[in-house]
Protein backbone atom coordinates (compact mmCIF):
# COMPACT_ATOMS: atom_id res chain seq x y z
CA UNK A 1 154.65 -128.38 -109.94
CA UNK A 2 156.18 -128.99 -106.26
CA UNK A 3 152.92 -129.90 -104.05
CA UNK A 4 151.88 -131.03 -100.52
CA UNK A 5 151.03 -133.90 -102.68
CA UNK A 6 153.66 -134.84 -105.12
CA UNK A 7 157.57 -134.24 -102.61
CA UNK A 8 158.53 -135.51 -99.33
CA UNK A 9 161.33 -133.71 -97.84
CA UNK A 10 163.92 -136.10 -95.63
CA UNK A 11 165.74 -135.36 -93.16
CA UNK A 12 169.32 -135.36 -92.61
CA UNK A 13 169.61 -136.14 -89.00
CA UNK A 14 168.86 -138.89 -86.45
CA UNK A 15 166.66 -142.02 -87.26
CA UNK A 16 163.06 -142.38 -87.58
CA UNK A 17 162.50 -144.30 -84.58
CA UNK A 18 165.65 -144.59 -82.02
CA UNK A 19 164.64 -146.19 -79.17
CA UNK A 20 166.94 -146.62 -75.89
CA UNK A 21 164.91 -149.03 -73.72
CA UNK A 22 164.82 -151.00 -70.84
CA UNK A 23 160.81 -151.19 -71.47
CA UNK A 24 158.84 -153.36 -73.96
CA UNK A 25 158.17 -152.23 -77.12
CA UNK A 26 155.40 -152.99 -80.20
CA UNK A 27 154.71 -151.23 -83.37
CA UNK A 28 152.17 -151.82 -86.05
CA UNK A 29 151.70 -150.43 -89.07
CA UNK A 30 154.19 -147.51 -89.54
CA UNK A 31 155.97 -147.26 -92.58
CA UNK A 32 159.00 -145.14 -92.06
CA UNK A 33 161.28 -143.56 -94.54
CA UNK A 34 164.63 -142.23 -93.81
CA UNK A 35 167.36 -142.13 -91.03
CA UNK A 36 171.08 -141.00 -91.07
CA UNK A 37 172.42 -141.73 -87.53
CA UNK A 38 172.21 -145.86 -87.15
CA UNK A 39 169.18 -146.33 -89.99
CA UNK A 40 165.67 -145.65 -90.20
CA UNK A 41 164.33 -147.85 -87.01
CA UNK A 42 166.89 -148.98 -84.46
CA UNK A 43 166.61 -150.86 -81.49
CA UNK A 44 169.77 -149.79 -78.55
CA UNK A 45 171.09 -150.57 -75.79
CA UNK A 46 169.28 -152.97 -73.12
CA UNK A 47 171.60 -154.92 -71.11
CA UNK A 48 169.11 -155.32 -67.56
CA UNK A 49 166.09 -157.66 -67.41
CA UNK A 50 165.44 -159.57 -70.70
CA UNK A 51 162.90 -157.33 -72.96
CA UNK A 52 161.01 -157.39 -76.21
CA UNK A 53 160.78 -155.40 -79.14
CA UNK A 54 157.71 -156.84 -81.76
CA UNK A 55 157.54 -154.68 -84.96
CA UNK A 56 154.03 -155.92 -86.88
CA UNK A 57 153.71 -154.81 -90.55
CA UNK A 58 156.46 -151.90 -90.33
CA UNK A 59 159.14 -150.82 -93.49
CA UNK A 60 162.25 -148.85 -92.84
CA UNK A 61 163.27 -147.65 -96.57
CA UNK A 62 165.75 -145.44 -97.73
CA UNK A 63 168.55 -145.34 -94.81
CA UNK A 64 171.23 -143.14 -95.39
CA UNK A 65 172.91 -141.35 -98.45
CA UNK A 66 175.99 -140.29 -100.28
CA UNK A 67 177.71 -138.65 -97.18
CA UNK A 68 175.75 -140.82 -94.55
CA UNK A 69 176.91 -144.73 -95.34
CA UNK A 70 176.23 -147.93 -93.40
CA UNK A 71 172.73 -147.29 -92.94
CA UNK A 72 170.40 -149.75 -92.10
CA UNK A 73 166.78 -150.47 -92.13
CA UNK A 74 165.81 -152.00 -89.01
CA UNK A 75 169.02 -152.91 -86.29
CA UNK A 76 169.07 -154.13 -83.22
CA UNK A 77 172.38 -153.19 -81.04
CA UNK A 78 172.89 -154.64 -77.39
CA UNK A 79 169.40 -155.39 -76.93
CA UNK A 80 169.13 -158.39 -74.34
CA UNK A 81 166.22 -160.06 -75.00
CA UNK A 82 163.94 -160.68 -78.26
CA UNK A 83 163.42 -158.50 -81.24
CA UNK A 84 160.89 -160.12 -83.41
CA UNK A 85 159.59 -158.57 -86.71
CA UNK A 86 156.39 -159.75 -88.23
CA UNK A 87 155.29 -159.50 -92.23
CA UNK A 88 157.90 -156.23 -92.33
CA UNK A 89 160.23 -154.57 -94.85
CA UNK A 90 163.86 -153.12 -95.36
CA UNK A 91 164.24 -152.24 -98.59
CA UNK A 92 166.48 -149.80 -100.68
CA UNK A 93 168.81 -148.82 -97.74
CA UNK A 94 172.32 -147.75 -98.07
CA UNK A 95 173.34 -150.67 -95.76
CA UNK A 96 171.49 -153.59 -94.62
CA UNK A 97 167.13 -154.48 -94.83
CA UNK A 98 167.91 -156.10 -91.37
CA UNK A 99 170.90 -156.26 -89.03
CA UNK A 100 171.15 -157.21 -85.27
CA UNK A 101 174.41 -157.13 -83.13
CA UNK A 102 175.37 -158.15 -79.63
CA UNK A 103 178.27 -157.31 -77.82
CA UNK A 104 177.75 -157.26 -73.93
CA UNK A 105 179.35 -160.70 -73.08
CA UNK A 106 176.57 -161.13 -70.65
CA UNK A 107 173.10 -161.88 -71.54
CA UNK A 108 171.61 -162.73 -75.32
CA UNK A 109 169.92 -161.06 -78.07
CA UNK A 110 167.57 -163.28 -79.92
CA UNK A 111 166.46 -162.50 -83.44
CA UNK A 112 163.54 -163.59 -84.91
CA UNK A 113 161.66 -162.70 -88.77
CA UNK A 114 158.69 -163.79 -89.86
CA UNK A 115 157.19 -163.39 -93.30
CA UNK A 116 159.68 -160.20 -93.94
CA UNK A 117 161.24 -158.87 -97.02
CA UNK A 118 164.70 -157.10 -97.85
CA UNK A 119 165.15 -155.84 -101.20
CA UNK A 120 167.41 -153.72 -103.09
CA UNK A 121 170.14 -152.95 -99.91
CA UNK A 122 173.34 -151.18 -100.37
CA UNK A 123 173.57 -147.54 -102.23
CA UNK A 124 176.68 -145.46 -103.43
CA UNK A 125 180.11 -146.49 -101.73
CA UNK A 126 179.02 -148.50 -99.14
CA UNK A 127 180.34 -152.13 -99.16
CA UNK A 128 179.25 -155.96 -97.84
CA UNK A 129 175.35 -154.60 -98.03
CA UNK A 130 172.83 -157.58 -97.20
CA UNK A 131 169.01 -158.27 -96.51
CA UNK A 132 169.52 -160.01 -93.72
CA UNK A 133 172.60 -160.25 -91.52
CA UNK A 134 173.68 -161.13 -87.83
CA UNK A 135 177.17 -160.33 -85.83
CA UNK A 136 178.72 -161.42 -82.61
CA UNK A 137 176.82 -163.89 -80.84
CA UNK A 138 173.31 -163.21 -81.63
CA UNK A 139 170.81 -166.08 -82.20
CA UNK A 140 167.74 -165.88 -85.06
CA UNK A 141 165.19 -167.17 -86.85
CA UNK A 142 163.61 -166.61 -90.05
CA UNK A 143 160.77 -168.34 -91.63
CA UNK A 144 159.15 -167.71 -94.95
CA UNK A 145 160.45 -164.19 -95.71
CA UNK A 146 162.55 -163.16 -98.41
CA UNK A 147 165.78 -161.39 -99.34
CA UNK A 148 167.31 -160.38 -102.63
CA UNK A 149 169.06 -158.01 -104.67
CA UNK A 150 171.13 -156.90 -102.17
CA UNK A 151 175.25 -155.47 -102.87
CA UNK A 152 177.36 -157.81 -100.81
CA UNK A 153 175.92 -161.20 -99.87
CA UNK A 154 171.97 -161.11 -99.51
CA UNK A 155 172.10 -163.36 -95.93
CA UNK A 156 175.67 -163.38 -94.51
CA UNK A 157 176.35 -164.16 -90.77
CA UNK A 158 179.68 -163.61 -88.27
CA UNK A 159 181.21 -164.26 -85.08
CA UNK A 160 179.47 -167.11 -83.56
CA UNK A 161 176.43 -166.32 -84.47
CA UNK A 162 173.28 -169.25 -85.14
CA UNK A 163 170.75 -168.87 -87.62
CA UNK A 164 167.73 -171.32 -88.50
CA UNK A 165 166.17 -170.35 -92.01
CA UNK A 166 162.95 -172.32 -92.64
CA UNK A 167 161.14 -171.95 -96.03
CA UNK A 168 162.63 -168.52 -97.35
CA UNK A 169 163.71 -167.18 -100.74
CA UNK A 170 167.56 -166.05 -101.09
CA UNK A 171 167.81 -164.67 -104.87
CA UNK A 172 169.89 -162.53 -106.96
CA UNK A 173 172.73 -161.13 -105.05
CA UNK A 174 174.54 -158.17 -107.14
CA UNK A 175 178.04 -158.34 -104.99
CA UNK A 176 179.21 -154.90 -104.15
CA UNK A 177 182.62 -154.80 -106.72
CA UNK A 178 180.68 -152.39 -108.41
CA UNK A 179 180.71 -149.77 -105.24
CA UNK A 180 184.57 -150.24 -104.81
CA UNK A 181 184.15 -154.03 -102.95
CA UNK A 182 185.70 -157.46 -103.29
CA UNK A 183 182.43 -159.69 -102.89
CA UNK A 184 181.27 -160.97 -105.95
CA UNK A 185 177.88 -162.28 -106.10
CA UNK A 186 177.18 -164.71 -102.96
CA UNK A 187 173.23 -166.11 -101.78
CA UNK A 188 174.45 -166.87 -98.51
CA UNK A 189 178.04 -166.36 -96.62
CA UNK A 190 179.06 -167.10 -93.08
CA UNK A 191 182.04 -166.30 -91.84
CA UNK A 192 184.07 -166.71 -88.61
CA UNK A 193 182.98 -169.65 -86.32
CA UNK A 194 178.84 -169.12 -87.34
CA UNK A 195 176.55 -172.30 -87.76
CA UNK A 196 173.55 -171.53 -90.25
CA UNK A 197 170.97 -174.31 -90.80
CA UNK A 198 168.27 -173.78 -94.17
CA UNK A 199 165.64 -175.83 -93.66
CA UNK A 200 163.35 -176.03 -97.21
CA UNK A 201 165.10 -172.73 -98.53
CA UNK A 202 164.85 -171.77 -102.35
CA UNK A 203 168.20 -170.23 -103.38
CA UNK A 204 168.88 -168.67 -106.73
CA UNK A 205 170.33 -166.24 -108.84
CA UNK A 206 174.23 -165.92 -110.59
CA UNK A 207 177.35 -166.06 -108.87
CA UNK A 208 178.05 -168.52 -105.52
CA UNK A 209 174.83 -169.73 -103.76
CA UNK A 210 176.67 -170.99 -100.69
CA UNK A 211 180.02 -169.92 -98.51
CA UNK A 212 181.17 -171.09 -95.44
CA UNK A 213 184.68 -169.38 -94.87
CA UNK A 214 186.77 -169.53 -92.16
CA UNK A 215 186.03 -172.47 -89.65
CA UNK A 216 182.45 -171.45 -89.86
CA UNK A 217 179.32 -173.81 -91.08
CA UNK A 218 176.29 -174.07 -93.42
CA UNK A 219 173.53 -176.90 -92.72
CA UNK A 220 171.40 -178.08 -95.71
């Protein structure tokens, strides 16, 4: 029988949490559940003083759907400044567990993860789906968290983007041929002119553990 107890009801419009700031911003302990505009949490737009966003034992699950692809869990877009997640989760979203861009030209967005997992990215049609993923110029860190089971490359980086991965677990990409794509099952893939550095990193699973394409570069 339909309860109170038993259904949640989504819904099909805007994102959990949107926020436009040129303020700080910290969260603890919400777990939030769908999102069809950018994802279920996303960070915009901040291109004044330097700010921070800190996200403490939050999931974003369950971005997106069958008419609503490239949905992520948690994103970052434009944000100058630091967005920093701590012991949090992106899991089973159309798109990506955790994406960050930065286009500006001026100023820097700085990524950093700590203790995080995304699992089980990339639903339906949607293509190059990852747990972790970077674009343009912005700089991150991750240390001990772990991605896997994505549809499309589990970590992959572009543009000239930096990443330092210390102590994490990349496992059992699924490539996303199966939803119409051309990746076949890839760990880790940079692209472009991006520099990635694992530091102490347990890799595993079928298919191609590392790829560097392009002029880009991969640091064991």
């Amino acid at each position: 029988a339909v309860t109170n107890s038993n259904i949640r009801a989504y819904l099909q419009s805007g994102c959990a949490v949107h926020k436009e700031t040129g303020n700080h911003w910290y969260a603890k302990g919400f777990d939030l559940e769908g999102g069809t505009d950018a994802g279920v949490a996303y960070i915009y737009g901040n291109t004044g003083v330097p700010r921070r966003s800190v996200w403490v034992n939050c999931s974003a699950k369950y971005a997106g759907g069958a008419g609503n692809l490239l949905k992520n869990g948690f994103g970052a877009l434009d944000f100058h400044g630091l967005v920093a997640f701590f012991g949090c989760i992106g899991n089973a979203n159309t798109a990506d567990g955790f994406n960050a861009h930065y286009t500006p030209g001026t100023g820097y967005c700085c990524l950093l993860t700590v203790g995080c997992t995304g699992l089980d990215n990339g639903r339906f049609t949607n293509q190059s789906n990852n747990g972790l993923t970077i674009h343009e110029t912005v700089m991150a860190i991750d240390i001990g968290s772990e991605y896997g089971w994505s549809r499309g490359g589990t970590l992959r980086n572009i543009g000239t983007t930096q990443m330092w991965v210390v102590g994490s677990k990349i496992h059992d990409d699924q490539g996303d041929t199966s939803l119409g794509g051309a990746i076949t099952p890839t760990q880790v893939q940079v692209d472009n002119s991006a520099k990635l550095w694992l530091d102490s990193v347990v890799i595993y699973g079928g298919g191609t553990s590392l790829k560097a394409a392009d002029t880009s570069s991969i640091y064991t």
